[in-house]
PDB file of N, CA and C in Angstrom:
ATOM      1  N   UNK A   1      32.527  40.451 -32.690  1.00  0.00           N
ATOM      2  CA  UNK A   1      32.903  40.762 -31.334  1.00  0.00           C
ATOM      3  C   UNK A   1      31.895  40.153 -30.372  1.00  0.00           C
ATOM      4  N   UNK A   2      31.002  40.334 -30.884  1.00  0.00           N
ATOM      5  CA  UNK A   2      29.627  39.515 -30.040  1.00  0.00           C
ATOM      6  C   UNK A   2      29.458  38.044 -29.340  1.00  0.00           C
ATOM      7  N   UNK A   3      30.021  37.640 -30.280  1.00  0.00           N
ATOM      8  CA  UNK A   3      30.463  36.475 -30.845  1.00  0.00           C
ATOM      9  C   UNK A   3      31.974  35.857 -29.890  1.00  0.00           C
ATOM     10  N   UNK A   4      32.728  36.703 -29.942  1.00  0.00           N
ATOM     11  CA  UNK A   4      33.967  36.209 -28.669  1.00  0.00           C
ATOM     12  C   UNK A   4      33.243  36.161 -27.617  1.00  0.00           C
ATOM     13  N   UNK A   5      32.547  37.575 -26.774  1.00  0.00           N
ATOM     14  CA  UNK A   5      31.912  37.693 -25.800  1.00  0.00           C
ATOM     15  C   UNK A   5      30.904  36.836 -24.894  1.00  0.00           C
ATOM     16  N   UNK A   6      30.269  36.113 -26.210  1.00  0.00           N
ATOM     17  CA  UNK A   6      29.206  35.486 -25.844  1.00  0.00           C
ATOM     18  C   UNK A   6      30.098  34.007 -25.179  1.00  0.00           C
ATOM     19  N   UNK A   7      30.934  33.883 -26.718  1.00  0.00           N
ATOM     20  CA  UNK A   7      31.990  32.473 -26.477  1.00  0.00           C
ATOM     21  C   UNK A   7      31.998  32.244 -25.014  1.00  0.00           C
ATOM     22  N   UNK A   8      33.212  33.583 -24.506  1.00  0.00           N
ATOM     23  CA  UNK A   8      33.881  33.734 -23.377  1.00  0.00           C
ATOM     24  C   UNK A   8      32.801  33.721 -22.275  1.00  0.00           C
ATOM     25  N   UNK A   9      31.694  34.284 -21.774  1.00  0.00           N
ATOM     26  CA  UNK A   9      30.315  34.023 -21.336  1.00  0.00           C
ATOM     27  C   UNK A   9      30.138  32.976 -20.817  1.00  0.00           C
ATOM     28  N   UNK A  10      30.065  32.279 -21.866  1.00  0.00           N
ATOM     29  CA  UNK A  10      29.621  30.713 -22.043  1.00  0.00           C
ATOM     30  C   UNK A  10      30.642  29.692 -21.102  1.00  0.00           C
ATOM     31  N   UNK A  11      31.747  29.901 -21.482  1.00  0.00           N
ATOM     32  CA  UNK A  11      32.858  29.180 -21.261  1.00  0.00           C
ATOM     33  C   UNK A  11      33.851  29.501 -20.472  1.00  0.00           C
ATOM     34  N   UNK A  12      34.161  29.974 -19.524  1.00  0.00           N
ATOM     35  CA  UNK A  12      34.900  31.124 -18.471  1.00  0.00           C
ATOM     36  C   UNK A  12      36.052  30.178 -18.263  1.00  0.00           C
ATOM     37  N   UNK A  13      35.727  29.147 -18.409  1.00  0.00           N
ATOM     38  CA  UNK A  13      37.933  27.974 -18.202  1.00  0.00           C
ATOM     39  C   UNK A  13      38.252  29.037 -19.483  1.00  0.00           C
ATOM     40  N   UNK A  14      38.018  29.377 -20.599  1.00  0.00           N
ATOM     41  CA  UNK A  14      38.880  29.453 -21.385  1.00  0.00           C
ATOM     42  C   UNK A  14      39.717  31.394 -21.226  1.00  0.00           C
ATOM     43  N   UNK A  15      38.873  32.013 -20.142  1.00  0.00           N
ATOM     44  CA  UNK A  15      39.941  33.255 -19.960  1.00  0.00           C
ATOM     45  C   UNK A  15      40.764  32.402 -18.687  1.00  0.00           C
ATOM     46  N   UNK A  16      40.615  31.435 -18.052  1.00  0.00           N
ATOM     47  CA  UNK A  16      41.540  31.042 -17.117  1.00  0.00           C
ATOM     48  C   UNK A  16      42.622  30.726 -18.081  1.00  0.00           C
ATOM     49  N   UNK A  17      42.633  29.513 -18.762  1.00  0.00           N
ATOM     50  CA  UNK A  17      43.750  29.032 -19.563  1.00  0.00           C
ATOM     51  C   UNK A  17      44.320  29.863 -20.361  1.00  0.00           C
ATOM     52  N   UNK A  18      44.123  30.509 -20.799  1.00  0.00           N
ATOM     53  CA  UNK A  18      44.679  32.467 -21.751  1.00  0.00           C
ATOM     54  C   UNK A  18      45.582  32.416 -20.387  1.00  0.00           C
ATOM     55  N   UNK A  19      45.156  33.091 -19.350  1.00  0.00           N
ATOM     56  CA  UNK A  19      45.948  33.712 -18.250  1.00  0.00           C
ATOM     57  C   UNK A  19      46.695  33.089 -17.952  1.00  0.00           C
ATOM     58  N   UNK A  20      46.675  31.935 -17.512  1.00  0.00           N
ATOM     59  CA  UNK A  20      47.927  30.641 -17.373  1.00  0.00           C
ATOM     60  C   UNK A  20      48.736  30.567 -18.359  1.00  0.00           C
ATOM     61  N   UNK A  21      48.550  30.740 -19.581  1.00  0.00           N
ATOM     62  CA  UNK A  21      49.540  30.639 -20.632  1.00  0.00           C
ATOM     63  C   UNK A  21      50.105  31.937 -20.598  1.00  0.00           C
ATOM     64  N   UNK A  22      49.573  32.796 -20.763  1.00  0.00           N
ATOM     65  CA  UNK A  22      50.691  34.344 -20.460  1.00  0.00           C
ATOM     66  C   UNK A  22      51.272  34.022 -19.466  1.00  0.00           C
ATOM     67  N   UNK A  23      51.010  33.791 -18.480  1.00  0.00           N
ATOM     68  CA  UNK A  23      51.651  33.752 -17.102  1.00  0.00           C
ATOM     69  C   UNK A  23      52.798  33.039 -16.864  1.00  0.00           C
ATOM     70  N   UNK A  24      52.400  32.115 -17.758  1.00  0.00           N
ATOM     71  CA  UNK A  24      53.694  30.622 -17.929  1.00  0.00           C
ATOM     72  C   UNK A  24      54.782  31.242 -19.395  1.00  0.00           C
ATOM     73  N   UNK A  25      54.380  32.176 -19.934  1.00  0.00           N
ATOM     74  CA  UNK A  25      54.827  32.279 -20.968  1.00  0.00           C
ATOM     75  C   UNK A  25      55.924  33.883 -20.541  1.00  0.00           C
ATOM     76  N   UNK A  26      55.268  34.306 -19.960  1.00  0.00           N
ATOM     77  CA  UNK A  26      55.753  35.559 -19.060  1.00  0.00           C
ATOM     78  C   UNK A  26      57.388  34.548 -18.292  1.00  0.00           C
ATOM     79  N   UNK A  27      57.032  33.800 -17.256  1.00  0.00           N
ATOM     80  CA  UNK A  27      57.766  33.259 -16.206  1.00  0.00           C
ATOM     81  C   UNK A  27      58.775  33.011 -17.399  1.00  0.00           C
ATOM     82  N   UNK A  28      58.384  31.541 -18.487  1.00  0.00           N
ATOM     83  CA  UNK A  28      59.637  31.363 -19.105  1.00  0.00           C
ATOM     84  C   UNK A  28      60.705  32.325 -19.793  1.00  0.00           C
ATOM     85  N   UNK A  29      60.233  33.879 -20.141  1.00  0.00           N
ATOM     86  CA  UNK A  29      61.212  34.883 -20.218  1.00  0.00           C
ATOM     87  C   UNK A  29      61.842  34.886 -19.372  1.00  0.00           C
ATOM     88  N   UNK A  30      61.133  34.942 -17.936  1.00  0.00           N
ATOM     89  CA  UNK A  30      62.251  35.578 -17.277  1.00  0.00           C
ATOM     90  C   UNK A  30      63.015  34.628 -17.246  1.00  0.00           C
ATOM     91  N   UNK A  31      62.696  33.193 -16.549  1.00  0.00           N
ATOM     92  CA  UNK A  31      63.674  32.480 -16.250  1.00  0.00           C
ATOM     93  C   UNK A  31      64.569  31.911 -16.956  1.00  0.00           C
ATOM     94  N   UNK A  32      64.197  31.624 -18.685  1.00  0.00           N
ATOM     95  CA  UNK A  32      65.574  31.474 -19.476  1.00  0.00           C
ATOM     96  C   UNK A  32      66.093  32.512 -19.249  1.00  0.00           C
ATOM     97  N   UNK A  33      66.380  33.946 -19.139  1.00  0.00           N
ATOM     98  CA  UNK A  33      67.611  34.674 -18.955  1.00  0.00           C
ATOM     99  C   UNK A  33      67.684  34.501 -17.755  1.00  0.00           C
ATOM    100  N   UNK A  34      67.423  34.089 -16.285  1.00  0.00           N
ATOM    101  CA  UNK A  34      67.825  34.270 -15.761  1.00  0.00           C
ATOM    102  C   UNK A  34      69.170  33.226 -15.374  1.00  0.00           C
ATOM    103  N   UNK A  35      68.321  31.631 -15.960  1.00  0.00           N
ATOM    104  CA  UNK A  35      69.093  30.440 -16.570  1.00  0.00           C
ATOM    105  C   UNK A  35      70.425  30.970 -17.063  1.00  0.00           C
ATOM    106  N   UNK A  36      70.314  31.658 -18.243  1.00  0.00           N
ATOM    107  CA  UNK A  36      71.463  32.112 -19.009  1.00  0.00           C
ATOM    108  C   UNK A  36      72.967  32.753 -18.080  1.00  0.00           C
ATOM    109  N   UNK A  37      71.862  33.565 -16.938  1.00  0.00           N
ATOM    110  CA  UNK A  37      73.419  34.303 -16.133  1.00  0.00           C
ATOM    111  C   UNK A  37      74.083  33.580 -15.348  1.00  0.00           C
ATOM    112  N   UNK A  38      72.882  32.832 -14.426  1.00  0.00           N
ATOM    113  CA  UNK A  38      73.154  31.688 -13.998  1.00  0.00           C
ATOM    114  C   UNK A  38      74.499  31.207 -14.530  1.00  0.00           C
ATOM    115  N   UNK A  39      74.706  30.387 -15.704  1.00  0.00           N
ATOM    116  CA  UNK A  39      75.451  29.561 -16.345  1.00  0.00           C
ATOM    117  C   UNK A  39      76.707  30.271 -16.971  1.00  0.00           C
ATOM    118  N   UNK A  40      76.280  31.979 -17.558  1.00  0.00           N
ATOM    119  CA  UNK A  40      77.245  32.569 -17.312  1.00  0.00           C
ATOM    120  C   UNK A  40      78.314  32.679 -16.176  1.00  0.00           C
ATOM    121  N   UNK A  41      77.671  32.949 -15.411  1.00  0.00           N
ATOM    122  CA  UNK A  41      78.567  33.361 -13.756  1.00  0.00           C
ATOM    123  C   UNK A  41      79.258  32.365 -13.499  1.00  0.00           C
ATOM    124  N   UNK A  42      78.946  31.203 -13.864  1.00  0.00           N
ATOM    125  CA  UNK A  42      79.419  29.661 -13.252  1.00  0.00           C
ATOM    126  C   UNK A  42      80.578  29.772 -14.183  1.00  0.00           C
ATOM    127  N   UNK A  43      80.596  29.758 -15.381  1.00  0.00           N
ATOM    128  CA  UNK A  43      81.108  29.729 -16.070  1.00  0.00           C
ATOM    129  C   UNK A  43      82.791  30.418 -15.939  1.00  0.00           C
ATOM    130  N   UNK A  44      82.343  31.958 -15.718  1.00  0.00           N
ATOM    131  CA  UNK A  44      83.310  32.477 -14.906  1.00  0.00           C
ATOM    132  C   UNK A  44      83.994  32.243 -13.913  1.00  0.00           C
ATOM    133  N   UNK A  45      83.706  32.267 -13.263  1.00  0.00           N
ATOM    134  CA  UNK A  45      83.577  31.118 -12.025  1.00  0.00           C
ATOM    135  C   UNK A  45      84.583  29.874 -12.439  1.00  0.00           C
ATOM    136  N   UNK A  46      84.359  29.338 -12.957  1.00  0.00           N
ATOM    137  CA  UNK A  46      85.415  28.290 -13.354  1.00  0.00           C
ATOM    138  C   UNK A  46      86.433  28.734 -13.622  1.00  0.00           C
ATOM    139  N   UNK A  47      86.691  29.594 -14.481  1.00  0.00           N
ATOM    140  CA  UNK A  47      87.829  30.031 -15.821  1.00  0.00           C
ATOM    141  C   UNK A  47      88.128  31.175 -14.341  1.00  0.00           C
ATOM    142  N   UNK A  48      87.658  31.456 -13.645  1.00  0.00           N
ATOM    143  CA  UNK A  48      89.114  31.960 -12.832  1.00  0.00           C
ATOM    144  C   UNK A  48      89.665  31.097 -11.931  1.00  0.00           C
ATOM    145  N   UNK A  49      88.955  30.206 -11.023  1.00  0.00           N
ATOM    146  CA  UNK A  49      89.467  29.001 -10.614  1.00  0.00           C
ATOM    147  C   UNK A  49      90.240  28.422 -11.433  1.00  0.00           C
ATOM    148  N   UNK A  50      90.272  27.953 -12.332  1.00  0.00           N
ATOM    149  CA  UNK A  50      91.487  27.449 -13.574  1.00  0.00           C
ATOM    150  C   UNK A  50      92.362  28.624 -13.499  1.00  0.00           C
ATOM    151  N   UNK A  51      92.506  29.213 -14.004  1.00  0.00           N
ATOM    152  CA  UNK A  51      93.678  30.377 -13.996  1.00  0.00           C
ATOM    153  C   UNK A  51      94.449  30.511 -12.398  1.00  0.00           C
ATOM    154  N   UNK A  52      93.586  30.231 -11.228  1.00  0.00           N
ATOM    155  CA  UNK A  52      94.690  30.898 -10.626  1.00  0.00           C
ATOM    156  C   UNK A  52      95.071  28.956  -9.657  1.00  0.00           C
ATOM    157  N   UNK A  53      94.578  28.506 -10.409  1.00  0.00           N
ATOM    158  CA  UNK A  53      94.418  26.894  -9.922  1.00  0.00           C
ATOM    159  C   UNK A  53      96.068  26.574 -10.551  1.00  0.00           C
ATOM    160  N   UNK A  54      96.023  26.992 -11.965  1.00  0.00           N
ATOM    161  CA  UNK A  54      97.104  26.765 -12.861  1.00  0.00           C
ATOM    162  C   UNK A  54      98.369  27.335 -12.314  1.00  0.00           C
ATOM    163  N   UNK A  55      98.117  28.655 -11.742  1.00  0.00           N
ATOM    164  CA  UNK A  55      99.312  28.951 -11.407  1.00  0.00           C
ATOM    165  C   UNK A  55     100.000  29.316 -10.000  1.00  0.00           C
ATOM    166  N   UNK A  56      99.417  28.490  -9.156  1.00  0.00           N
ATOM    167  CA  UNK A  56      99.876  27.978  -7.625  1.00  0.00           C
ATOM    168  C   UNK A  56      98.891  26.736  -7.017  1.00  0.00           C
ATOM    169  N   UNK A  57      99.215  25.499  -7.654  1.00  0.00           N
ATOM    170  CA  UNK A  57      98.056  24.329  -7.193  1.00  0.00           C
ATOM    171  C   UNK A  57      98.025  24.195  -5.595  1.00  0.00           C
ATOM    172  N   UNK A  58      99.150  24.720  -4.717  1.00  0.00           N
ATOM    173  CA  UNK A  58      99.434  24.293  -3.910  1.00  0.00           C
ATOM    174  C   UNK A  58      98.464  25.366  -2.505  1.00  0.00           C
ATOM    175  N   UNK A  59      98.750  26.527  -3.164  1.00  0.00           N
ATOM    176  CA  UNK A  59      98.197  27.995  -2.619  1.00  0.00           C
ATOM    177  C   UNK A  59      96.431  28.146  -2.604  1.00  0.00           C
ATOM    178  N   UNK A  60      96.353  27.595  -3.778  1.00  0.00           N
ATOM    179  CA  UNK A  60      94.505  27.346  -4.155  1.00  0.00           C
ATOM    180  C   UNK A  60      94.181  26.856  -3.565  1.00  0.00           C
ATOM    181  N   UNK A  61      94.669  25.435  -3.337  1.00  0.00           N
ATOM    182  CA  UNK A  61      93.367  24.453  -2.307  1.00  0.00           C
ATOM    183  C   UNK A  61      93.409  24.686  -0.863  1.00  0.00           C
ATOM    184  N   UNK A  62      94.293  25.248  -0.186  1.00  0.00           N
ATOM    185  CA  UNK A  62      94.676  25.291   0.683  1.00  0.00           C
ATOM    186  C   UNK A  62      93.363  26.852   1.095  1.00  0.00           C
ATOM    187  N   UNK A  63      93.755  27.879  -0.191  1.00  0.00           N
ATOM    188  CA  UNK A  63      92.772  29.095  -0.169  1.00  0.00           C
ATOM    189  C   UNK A  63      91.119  28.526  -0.250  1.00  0.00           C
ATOM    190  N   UNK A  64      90.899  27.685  -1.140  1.00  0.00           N
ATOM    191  CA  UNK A  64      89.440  26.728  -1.733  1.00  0.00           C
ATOM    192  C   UNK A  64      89.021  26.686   0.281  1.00  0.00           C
ATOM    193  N   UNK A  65      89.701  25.971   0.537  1.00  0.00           N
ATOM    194  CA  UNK A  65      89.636  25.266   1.871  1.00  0.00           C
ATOM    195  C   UNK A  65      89.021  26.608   3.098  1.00  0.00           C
ATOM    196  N   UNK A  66      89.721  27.167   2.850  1.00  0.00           N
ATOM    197  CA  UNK A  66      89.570  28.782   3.876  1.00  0.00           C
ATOM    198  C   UNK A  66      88.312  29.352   3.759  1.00  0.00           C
ATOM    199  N   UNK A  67      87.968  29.715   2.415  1.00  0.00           N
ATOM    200  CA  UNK A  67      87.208  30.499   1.821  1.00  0.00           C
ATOM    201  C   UNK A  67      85.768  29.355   1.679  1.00  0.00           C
ATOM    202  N   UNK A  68      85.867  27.980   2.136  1.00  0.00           N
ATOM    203  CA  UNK A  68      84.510  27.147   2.289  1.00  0.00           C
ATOM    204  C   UNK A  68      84.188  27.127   3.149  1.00  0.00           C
ATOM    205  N   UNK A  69      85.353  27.138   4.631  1.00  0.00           N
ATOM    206  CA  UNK A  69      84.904  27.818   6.055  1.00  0.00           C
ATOM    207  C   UNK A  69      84.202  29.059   6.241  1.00  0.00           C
ATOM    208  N   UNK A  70      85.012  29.755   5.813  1.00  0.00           N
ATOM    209  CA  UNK A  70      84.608  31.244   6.078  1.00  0.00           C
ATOM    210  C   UNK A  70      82.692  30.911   5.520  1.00  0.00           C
ATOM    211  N   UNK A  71      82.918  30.798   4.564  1.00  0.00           N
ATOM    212  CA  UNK A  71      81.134  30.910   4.279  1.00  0.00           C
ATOM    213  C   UNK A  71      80.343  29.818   5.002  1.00  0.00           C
ATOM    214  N   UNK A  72      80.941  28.876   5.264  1.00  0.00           N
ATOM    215  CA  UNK A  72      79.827  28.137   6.168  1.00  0.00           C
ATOM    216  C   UNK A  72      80.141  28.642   7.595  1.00  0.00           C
ATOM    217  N   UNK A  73      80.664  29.162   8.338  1.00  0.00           N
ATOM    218  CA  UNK A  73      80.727  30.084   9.245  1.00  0.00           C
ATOM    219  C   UNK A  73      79.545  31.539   9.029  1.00  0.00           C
ATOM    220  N   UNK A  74      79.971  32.099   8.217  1.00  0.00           N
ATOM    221  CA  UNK A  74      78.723  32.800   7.549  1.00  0.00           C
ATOM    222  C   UNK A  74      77.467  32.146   7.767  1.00  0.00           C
ATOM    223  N   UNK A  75      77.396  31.252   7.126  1.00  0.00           N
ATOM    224  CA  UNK A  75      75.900  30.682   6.904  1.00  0.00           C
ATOM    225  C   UNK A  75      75.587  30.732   8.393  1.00  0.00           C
ATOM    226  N   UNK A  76      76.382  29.539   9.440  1.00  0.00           N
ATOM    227  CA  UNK A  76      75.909  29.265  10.645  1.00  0.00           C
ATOM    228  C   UNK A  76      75.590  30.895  11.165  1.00  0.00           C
ATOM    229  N   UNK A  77      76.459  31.642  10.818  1.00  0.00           N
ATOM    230  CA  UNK A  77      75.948  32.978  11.888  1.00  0.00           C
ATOM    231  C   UNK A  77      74.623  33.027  11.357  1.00  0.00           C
ATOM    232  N   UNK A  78      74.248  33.445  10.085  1.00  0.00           N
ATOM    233  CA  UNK A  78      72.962  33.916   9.470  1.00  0.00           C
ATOM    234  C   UNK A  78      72.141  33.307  10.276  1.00  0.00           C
ATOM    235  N   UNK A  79      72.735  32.065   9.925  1.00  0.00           N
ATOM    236  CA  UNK A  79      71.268  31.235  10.739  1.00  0.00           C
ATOM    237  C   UNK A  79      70.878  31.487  11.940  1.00  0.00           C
ATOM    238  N   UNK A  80      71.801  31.413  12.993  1.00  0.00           N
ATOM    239  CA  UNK A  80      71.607  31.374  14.119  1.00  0.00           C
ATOM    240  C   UNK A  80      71.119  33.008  14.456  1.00  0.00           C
ATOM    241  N   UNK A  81      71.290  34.437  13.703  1.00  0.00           N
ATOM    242  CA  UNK A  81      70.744  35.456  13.635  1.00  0.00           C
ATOM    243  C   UNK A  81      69.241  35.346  13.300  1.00  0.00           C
ATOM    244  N   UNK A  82      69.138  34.463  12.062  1.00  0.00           N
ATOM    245  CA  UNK A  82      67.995  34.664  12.190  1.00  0.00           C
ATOM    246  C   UNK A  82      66.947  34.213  12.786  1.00  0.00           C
ATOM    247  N   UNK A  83      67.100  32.837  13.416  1.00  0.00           N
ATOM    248  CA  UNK A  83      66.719  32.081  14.205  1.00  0.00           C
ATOM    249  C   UNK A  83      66.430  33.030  15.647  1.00  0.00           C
ATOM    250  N   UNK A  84      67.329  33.995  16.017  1.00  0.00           N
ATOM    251  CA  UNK A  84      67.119  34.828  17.027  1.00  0.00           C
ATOM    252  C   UNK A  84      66.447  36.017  17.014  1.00  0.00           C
ATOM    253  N   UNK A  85      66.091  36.517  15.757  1.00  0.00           N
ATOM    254  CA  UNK A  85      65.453  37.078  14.941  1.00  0.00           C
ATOM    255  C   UNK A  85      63.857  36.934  15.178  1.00  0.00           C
ATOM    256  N   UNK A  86      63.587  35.542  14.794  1.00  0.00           N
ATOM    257  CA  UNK A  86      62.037  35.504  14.540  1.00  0.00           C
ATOM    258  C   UNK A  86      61.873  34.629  16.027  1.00  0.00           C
ATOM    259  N   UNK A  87      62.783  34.874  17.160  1.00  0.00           N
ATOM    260  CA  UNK A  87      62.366  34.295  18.253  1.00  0.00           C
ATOM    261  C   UNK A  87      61.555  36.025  18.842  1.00  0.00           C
ATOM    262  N   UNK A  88      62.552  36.754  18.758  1.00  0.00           N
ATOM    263  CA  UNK A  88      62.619  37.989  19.169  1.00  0.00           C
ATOM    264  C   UNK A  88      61.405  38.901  18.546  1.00  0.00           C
ATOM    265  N   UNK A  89      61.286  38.985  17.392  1.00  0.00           N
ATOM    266  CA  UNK A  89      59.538  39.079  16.921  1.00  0.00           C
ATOM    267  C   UNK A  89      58.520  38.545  17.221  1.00  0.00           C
ATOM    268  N   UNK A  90      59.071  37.192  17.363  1.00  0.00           N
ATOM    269  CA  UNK A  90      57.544  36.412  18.107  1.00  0.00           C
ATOM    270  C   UNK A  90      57.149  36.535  19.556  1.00  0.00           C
ATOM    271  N   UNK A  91      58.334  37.661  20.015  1.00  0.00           N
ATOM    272  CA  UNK A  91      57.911  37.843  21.643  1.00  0.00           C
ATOM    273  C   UNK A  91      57.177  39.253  21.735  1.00  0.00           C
ATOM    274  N   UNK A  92      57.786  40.006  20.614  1.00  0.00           N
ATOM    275  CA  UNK A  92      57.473  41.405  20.128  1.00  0.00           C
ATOM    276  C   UNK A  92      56.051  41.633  20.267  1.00  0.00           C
ATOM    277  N   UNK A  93      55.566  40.267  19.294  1.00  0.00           N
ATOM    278  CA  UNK A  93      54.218  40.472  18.959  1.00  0.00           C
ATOM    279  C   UNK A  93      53.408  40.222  20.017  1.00  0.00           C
ATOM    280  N   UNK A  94      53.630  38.795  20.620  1.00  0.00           N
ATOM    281  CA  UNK A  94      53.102  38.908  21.687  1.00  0.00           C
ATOM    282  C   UNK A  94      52.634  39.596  23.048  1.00  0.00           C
ATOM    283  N   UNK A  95      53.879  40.705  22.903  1.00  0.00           N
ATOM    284  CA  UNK A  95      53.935  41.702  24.008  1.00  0.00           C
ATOM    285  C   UNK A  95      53.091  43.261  23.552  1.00  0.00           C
ATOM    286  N   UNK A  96      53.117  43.408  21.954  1.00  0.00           N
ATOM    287  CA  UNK A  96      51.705  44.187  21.166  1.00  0.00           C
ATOM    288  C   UNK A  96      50.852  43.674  21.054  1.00  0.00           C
ATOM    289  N   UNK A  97      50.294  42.097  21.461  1.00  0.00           N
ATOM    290  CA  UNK A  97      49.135  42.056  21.603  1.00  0.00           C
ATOM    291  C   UNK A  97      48.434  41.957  22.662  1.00  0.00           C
ATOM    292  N   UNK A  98      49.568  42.205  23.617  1.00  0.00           N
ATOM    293  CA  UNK A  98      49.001  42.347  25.236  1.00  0.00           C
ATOM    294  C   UNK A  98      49.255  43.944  25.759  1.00  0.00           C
ATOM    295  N   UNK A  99      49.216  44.470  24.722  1.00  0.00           N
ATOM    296  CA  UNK A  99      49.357  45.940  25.044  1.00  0.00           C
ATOM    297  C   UNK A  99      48.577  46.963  25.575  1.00  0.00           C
ATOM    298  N   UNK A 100      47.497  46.629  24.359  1.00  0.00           N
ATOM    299  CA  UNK A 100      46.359  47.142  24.309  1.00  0.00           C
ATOM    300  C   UNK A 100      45.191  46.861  25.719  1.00  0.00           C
ATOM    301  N   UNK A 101      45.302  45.687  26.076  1.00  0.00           N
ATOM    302  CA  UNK A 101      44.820  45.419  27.569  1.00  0.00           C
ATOM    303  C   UNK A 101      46.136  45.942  28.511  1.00  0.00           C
ATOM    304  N   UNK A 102      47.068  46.034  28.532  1.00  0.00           N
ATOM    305  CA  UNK A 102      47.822  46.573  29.461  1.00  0.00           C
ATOM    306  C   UNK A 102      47.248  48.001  29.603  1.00  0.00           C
ATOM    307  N   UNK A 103      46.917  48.744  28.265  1.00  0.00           N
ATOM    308  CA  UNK A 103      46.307  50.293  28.401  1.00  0.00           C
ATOM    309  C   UNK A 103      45.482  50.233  29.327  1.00  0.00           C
ATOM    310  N   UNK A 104      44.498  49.723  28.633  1.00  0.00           N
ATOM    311  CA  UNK A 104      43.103  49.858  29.506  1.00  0.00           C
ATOM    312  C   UNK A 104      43.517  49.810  30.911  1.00  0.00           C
ATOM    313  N   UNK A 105      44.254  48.721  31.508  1.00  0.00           N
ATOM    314  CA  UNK A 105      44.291  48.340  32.734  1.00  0.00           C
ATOM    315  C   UNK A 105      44.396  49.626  33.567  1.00  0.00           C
ATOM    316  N   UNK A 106      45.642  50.677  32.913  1.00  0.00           N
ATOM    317  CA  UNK A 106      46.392  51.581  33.247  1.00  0.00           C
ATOM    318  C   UNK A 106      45.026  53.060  32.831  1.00  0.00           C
ATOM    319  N   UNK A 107      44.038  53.094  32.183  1.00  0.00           N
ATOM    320  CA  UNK A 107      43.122  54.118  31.995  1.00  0.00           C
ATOM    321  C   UNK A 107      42.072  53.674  32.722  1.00  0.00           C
ATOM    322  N   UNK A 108      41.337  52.429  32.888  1.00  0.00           N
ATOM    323  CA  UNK A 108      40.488  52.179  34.144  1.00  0.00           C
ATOM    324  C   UNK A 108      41.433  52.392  35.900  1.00  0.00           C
ATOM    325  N   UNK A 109      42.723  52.406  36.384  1.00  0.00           N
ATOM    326  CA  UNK A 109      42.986  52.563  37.182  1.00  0.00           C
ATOM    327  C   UNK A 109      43.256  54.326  37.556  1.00  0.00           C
ATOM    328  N   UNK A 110      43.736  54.718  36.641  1.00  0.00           N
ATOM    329  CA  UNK A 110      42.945  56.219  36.759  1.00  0.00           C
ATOM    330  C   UNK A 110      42.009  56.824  36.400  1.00  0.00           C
ATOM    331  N   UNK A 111      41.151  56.670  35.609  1.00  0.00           N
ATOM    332  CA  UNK A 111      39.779  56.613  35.679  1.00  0.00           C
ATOM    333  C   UNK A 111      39.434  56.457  37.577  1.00  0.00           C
ATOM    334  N   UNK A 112      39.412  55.573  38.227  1.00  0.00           N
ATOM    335  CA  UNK A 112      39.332  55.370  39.454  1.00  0.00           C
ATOM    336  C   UNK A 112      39.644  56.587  40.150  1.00  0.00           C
ATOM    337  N   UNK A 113      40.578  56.596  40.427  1.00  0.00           N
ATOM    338  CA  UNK A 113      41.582  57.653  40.849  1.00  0.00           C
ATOM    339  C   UNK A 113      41.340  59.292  40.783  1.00  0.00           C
ATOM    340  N   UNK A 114      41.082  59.306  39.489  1.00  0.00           N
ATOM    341  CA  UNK A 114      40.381  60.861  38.967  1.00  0.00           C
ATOM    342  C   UNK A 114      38.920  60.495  40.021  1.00  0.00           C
ATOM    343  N   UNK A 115      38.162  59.310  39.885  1.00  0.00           N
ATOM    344  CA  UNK A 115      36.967  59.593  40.697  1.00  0.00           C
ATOM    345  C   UNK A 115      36.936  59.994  42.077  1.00  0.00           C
ATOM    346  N   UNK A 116      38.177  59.252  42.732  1.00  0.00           N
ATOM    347  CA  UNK A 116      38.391  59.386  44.099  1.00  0.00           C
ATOM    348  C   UNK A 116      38.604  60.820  44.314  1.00  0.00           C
ATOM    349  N   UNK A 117      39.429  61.414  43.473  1.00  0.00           N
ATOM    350  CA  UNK A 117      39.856  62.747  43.624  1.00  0.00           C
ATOM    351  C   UNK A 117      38.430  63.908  42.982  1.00  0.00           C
ATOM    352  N   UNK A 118      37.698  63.507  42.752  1.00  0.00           N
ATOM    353  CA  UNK A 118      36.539  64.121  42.429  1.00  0.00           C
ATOM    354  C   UNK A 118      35.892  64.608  43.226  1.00  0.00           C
ATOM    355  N   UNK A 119      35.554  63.056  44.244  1.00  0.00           N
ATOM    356  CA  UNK A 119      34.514  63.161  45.255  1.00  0.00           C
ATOM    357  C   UNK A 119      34.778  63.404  46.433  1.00  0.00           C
ATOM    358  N   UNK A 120      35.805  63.483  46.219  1.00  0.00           N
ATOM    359  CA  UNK A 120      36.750  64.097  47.774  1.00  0.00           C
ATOM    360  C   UNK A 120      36.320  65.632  48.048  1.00  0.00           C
TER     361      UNK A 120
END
């Protein structure tokens, strides 16, 4: 045991490269299954497009066609939400980081005020 310790001591790349290899070895679990559903789903995905392709060619593409709008309509909204999104946070922030001097402004002006009414 002394003997690993000292190794590892000595040589500190070699707990880096351990960790990189779990790490890489970890990732490739997940991502072959995730590969796998992936290719599942597609898969599906096809074989009902075939089935209902087969039995109205005329009705499908015409539906294919609808249903590629509709989602790039989708998309453009997303986008343009979110685009309005991180305009609207970035004013947010700006307006919390001028806050905190807005306080003060508003506790030194009564501060004042309480004095006037003090010495009166």
């Amino acid at each position: 045991m002394d003997a690993i310790t000292g190794y590892i001591s000595t040589h500190p790349a070699v707990i880096v490269i351990g960790v990189i290899l779990i790490v890489l070895l970890f990732l490739n679990f997940i991502f072959k299954n995730l590969m796998k559903l992936i290719i599942i789903a597609f898969f599906f995905l096809l074989a009902a497009f075939g089935y209902y392709y087969s039995q109205n060619p005329v009705d499908t593409k015409e539906k294919v066609k609808k249903s590629v709008q509709m989602v790039e309509s989708g998309i453009s909204e997303i986008k343009d939400k979110s685009k309005n999104f991180y305009h609207d946070g970035k004013e947010l922030y700006k307006k919390t980081k001028e806050a905190p001097g807005g306080v003060n402004k508003l506790l030194d002006a009564s501060d004042k005020e309480l004095d006037k009414e003090l010495k009166k």
